[in-house]
PDB file of N, CA and C in Angstrom:
ATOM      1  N   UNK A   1      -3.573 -22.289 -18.375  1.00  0.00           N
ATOM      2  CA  UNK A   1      -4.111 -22.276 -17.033  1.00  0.00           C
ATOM      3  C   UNK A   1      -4.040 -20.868 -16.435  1.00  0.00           C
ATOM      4  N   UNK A   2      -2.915 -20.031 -16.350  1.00  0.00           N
ATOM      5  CA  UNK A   2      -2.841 -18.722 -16.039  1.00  0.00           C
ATOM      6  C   UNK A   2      -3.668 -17.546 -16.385  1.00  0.00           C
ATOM      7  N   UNK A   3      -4.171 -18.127 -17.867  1.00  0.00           N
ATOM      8  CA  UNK A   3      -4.837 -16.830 -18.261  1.00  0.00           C
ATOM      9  C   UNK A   3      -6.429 -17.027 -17.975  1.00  0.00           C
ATOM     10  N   UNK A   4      -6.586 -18.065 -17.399  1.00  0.00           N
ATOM     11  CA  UNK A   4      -8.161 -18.280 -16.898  1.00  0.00           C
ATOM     12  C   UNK A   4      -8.312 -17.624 -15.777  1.00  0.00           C
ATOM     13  N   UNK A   5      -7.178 -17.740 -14.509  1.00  0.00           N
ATOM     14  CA  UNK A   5      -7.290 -17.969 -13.550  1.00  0.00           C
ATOM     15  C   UNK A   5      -6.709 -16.378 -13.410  1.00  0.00           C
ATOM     16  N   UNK A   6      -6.402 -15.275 -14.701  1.00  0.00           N
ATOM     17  CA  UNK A   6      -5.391 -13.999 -14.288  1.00  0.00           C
ATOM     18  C   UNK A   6      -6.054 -13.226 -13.448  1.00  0.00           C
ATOM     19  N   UNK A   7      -7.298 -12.984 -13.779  1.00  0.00           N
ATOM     20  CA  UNK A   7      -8.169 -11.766 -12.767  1.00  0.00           C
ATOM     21  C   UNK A   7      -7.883 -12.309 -11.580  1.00  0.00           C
ATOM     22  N   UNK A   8      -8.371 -13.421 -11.021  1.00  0.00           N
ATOM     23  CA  UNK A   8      -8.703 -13.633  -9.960  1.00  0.00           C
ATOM     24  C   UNK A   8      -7.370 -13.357  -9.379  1.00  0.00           C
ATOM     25  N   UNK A   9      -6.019 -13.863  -9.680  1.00  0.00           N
ATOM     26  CA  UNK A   9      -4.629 -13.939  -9.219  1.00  0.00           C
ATOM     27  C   UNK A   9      -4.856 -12.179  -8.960  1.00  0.00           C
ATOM     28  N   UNK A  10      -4.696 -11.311  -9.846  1.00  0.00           N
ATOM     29  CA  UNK A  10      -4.610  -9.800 -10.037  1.00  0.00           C
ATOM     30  C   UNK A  10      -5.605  -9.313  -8.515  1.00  0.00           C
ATOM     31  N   UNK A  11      -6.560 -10.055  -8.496  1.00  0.00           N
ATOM     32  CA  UNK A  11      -7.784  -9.176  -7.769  1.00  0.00           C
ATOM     33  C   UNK A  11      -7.026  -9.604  -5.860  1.00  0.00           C
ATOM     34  N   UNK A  12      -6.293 -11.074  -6.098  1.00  0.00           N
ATOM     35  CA  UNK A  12      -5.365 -11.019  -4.387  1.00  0.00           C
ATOM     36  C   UNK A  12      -4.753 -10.071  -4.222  1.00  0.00           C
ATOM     37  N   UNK A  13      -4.178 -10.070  -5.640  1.00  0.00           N
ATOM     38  CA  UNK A  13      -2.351  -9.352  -5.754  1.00  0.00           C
ATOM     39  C   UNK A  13      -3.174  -8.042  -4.941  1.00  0.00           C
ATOM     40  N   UNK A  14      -3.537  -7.468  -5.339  1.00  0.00           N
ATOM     41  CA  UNK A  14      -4.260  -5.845  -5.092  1.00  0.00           C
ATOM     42  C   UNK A  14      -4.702  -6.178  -3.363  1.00  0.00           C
ATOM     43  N   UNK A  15      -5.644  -7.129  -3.320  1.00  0.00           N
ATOM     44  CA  UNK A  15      -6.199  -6.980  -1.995  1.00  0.00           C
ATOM     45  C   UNK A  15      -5.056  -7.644  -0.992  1.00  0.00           C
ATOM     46  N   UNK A  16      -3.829  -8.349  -1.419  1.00  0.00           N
ATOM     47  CA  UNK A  16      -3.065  -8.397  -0.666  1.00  0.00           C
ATOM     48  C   UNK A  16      -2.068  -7.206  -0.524  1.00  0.00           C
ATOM     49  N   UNK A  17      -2.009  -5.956  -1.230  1.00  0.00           N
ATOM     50  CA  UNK A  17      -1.530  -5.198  -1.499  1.00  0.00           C
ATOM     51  C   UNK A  17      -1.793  -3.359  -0.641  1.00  0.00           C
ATOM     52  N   UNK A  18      -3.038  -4.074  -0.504  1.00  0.00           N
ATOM     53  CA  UNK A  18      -3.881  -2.802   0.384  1.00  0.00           C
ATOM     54  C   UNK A  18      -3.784  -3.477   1.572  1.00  0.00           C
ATOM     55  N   UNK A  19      -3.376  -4.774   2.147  1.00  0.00           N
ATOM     56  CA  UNK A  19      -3.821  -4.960   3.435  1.00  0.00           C
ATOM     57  C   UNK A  19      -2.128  -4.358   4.141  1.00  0.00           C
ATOM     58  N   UNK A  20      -1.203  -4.782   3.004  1.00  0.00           N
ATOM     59  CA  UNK A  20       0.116  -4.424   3.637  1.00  0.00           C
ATOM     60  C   UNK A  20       0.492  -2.955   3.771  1.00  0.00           C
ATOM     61  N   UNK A  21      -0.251  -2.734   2.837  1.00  0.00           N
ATOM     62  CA  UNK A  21      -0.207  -0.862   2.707  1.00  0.00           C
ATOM     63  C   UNK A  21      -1.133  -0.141   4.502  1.00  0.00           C
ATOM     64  N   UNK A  22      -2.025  -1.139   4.512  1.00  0.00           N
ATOM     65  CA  UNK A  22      -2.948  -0.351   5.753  1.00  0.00           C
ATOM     66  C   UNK A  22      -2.049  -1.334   7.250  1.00  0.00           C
ATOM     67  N   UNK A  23      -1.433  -2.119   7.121  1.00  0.00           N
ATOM     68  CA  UNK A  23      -0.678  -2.970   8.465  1.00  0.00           C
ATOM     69  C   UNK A  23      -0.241  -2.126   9.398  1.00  0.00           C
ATOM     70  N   UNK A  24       0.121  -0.526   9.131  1.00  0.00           N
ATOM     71  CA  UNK A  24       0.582   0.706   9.407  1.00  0.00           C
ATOM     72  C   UNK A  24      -0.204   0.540  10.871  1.00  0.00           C
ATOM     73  N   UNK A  25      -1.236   0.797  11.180  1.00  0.00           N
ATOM     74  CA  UNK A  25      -1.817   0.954  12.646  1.00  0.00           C
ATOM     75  C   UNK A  25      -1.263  -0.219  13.281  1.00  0.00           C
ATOM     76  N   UNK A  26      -1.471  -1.591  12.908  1.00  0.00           N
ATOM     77  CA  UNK A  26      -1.562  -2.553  13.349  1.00  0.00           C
ATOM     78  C   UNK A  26      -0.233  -2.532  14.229  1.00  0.00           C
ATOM     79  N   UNK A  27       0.791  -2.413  13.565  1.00  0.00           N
ATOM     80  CA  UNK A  27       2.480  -2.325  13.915  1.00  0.00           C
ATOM     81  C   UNK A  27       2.468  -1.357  14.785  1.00  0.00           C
ATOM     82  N   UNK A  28       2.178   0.207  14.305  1.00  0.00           N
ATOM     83  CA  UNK A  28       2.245   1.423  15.394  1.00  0.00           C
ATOM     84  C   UNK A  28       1.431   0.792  17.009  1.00  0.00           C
ATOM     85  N   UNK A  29       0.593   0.870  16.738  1.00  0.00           N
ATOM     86  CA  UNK A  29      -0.261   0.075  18.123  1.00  0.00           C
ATOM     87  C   UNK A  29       0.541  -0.931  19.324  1.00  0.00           C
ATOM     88  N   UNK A  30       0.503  -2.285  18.511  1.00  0.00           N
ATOM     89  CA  UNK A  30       1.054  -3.143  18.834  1.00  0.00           C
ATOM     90  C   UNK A  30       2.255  -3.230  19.501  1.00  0.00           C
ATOM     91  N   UNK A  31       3.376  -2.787  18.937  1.00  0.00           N
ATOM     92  CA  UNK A  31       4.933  -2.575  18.711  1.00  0.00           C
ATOM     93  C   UNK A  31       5.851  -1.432  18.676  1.00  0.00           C
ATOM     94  N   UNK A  32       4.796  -0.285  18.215  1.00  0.00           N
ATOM     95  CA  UNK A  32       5.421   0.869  18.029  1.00  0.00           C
ATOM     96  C   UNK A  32       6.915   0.602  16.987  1.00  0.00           C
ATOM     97  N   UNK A  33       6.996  -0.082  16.264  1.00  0.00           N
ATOM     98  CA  UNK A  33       8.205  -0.132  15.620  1.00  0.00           C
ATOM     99  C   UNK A  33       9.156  -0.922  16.194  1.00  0.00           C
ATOM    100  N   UNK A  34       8.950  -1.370  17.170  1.00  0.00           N
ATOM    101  CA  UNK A  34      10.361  -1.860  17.488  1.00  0.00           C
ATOM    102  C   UNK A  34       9.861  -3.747  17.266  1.00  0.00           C
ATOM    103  N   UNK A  35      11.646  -4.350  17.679  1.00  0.00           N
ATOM    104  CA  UNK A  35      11.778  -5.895  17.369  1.00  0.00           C
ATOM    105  C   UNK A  35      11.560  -5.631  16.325  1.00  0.00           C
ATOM    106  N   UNK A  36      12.261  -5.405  14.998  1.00  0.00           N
ATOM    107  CA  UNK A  36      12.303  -5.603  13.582  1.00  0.00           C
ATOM    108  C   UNK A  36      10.943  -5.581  13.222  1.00  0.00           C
ATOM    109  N   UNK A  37       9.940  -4.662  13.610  1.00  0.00           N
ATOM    110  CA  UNK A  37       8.880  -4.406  12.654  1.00  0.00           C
ATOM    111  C   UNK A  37       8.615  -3.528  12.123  1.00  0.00           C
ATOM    112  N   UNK A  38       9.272  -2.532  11.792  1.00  0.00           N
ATOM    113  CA  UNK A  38       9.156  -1.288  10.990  1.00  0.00           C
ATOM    114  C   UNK A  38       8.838  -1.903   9.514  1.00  0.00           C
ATOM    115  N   UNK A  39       7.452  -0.938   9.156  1.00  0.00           N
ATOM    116  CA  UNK A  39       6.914  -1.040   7.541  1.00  0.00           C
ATOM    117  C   UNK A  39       7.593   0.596   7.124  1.00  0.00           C
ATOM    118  N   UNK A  40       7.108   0.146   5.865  1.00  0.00           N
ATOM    119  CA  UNK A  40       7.362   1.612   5.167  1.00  0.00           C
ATOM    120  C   UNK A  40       6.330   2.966   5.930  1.00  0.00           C
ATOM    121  N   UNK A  41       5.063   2.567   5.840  1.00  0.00           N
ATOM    122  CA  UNK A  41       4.283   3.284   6.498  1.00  0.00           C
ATOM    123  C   UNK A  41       5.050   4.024   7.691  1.00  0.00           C
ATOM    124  N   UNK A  42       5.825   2.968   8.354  1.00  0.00           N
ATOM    125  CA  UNK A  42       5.386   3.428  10.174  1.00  0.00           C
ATOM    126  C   UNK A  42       7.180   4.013  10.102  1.00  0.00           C
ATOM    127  N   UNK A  43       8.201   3.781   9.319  1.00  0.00           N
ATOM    128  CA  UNK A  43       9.237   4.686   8.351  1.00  0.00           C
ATOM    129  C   UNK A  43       9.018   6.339   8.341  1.00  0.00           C
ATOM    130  N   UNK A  44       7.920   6.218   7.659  1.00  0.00           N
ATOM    131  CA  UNK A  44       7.102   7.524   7.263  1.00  0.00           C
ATOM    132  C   UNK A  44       7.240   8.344   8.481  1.00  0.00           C
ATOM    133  N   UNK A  45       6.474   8.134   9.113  1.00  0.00           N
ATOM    134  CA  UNK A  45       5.685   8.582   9.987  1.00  0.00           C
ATOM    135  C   UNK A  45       7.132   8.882  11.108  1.00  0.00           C
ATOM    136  N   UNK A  46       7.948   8.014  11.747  1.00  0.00           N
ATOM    137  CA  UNK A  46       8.423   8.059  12.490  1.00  0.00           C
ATOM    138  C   UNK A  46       9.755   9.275  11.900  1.00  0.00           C
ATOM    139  N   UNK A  47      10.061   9.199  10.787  1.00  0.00           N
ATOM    140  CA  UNK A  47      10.775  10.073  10.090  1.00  0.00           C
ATOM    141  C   UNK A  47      10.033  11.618   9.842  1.00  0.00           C
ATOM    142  N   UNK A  48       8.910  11.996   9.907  1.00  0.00           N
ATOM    143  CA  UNK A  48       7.954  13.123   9.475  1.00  0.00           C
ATOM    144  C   UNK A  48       7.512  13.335  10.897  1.00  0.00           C
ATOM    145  N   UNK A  49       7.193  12.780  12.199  1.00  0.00           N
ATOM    146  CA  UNK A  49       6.422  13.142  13.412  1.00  0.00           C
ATOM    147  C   UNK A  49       7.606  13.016  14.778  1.00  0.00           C
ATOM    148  N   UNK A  50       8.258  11.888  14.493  1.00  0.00           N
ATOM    149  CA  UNK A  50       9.324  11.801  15.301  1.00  0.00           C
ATOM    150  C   UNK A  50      10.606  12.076  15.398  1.00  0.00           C
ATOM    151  N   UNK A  51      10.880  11.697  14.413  1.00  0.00           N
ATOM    152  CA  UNK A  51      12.755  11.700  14.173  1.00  0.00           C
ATOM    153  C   UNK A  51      13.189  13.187  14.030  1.00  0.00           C
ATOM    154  N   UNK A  52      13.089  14.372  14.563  1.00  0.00           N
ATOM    155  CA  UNK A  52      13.734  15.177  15.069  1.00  0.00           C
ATOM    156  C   UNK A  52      12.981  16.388  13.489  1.00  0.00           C
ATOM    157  N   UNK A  53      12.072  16.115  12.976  1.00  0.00           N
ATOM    158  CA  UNK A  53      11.090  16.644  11.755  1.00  0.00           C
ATOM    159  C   UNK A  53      12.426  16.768  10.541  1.00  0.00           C
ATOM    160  N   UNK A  54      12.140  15.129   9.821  1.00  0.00           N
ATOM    161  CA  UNK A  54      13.268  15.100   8.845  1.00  0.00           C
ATOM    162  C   UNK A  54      11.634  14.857   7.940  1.00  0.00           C
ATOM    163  N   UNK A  55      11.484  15.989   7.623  1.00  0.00           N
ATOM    164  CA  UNK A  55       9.947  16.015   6.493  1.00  0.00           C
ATOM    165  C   UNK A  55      10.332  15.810   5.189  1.00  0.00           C
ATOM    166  N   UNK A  56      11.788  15.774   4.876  1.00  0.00           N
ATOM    167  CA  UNK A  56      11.877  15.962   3.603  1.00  0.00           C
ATOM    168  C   UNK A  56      12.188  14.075   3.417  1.00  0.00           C
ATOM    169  N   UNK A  57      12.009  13.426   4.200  1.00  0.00           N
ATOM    170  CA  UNK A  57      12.566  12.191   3.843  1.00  0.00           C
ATOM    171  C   UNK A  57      11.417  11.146   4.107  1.00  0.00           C
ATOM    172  N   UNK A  58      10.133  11.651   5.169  1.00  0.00           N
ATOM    173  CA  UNK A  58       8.711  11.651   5.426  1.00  0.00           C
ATOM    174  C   UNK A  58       8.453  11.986   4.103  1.00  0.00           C
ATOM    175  N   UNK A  59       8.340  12.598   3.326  1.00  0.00           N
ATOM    176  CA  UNK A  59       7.652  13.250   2.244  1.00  0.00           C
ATOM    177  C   UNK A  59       7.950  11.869   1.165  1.00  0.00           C
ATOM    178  N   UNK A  60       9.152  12.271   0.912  1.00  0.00           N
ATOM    179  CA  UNK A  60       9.878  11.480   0.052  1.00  0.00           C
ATOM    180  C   UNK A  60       9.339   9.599  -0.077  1.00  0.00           C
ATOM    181  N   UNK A  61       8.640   9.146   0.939  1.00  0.00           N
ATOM    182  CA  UNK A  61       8.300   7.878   1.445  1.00  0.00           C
ATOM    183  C   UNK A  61       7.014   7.709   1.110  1.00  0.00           C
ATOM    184  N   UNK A  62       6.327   9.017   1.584  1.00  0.00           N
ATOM    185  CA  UNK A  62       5.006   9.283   0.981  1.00  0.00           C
ATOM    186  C   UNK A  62       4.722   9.056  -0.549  1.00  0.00           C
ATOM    187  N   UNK A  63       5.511   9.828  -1.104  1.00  0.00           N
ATOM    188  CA  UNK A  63       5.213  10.027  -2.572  1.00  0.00           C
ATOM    189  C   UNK A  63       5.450   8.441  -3.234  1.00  0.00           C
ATOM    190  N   UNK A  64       6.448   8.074  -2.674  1.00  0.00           N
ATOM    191  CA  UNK A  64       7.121   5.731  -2.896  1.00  0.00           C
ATOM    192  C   UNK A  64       5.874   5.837  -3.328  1.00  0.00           C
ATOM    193  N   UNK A  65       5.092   5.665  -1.472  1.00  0.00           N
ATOM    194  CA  UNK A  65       4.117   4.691  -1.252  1.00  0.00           C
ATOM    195  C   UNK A  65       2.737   5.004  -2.371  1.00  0.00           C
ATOM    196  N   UNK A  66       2.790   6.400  -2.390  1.00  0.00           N
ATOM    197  CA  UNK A  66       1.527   7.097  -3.866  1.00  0.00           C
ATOM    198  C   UNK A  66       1.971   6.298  -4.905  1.00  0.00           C
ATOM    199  N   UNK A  67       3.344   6.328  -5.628  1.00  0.00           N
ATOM    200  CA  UNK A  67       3.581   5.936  -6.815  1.00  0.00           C
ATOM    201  C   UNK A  67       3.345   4.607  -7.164  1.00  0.00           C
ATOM    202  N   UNK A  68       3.498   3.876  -5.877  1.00  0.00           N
ATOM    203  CA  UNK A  68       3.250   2.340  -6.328  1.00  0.00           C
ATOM    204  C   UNK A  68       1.796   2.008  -5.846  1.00  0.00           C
ATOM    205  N   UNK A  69       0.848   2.580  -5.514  1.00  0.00           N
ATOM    206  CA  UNK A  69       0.044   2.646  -5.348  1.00  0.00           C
ATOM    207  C   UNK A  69      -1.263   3.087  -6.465  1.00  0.00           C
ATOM    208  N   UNK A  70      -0.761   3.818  -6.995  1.00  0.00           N
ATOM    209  CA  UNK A  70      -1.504   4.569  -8.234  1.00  0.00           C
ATOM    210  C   UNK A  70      -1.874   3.804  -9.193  1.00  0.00           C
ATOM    211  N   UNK A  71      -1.037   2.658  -9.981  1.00  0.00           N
ATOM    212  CA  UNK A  71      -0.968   1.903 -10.626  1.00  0.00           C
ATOM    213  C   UNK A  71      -1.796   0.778 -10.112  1.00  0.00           C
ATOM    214  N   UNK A  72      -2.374   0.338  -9.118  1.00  0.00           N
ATOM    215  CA  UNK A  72      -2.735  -0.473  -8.904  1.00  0.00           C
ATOM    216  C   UNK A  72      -4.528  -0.469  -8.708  1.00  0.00           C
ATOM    217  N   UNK A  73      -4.762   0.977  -8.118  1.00  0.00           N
ATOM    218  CA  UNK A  73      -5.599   1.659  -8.190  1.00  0.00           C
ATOM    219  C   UNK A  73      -6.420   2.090  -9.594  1.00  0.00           C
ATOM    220  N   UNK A  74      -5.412   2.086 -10.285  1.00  0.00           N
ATOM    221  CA  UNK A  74      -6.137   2.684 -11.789  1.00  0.00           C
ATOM    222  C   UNK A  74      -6.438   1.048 -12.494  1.00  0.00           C
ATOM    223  N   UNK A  75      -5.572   0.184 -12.337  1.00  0.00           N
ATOM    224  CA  UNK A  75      -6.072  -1.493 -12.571  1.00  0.00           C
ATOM    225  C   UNK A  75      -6.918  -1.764 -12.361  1.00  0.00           C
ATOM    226  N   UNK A  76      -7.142  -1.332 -11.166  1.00  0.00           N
ATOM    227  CA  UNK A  76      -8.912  -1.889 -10.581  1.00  0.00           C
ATOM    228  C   UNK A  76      -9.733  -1.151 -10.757  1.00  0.00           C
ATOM    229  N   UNK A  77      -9.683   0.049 -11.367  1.00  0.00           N
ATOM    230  CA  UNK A  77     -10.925   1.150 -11.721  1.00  0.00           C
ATOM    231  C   UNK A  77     -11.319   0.638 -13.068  1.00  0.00           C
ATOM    232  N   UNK A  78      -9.879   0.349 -14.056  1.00  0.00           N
ATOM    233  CA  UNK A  78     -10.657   0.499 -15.503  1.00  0.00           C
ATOM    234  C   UNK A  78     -10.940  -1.239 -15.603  1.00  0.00           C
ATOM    235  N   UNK A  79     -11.058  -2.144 -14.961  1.00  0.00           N
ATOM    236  CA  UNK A  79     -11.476  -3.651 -14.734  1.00  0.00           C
ATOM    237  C   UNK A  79     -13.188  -3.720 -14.035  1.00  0.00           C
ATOM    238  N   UNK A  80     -13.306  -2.910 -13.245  1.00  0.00           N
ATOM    239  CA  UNK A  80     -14.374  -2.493 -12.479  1.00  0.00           C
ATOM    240  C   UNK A  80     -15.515  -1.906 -14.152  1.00  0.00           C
ATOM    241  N   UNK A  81     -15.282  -1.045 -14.172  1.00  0.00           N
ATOM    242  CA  UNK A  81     -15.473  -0.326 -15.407  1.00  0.00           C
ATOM    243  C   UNK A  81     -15.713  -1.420 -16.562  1.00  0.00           C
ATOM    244  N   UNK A  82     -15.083  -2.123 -17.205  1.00  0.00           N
ATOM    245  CA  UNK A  82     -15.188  -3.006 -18.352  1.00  0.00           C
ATOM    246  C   UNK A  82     -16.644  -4.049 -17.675  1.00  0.00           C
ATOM    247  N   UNK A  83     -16.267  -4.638 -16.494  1.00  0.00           N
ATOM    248  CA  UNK A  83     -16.865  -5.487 -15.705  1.00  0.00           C
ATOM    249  C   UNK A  83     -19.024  -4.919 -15.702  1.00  0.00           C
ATOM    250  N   UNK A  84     -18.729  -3.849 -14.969  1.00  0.00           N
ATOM    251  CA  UNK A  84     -19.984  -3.180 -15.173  1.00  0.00           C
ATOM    252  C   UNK A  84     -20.425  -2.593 -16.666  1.00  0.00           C
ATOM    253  N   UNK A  85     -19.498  -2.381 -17.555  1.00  0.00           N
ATOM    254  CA  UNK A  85     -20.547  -1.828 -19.094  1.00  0.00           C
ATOM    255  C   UNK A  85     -20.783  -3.512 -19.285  1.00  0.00           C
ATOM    256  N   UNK A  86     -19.948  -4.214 -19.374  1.00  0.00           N
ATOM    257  CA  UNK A  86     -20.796  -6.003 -19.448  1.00  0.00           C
ATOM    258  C   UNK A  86     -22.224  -6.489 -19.335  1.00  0.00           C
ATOM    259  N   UNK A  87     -22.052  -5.767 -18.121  1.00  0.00           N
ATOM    260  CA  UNK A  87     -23.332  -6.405 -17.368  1.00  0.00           C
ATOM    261  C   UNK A  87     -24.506  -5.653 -17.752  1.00  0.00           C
TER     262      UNK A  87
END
């Protein structure tokens, strides 16, 4: 049953994956961080623009969020890719 159904599972995983990655405005806006809603994003940011310019720990959050990001990105390029020489 899993391996019928893997793309499609893979293709949430990702688009649930970019929506939590972009939630960043939503929280800043809304909440500004506070009442226990700090994401990694809004971490970032408040550590690199606010927190007294601790860039090296802004940076450091940045690069997380690239690394686990990259991988997920290159999943959906070379799937995209197989998908279209198919067709």
């Amino acid at each position: 049953m899993i391996p019928q159904i893997y793309n499609t599972i893979a293709v949430v995983w990702t688009t649930i994956t970019i929506i939590v990655l972009k939630i960043f405005d939503i929280v800043l806006t809304m909440t500004n961080g506070q009442w226990n809603t700090q994401v990694l994003a809004n971490l970032m940011f408040d550590w690199m623009f606010r927190g007294g310019g601790d860039f090296g720990r802004g940076a450091s959050i940045a690069i997380v969020i690239m690394v686990l990001v990259i991988p997920i990105m290159v999943w959906n390029i070379r799937n995209t890719r197989k998908e279209m020489e198919g067709r």
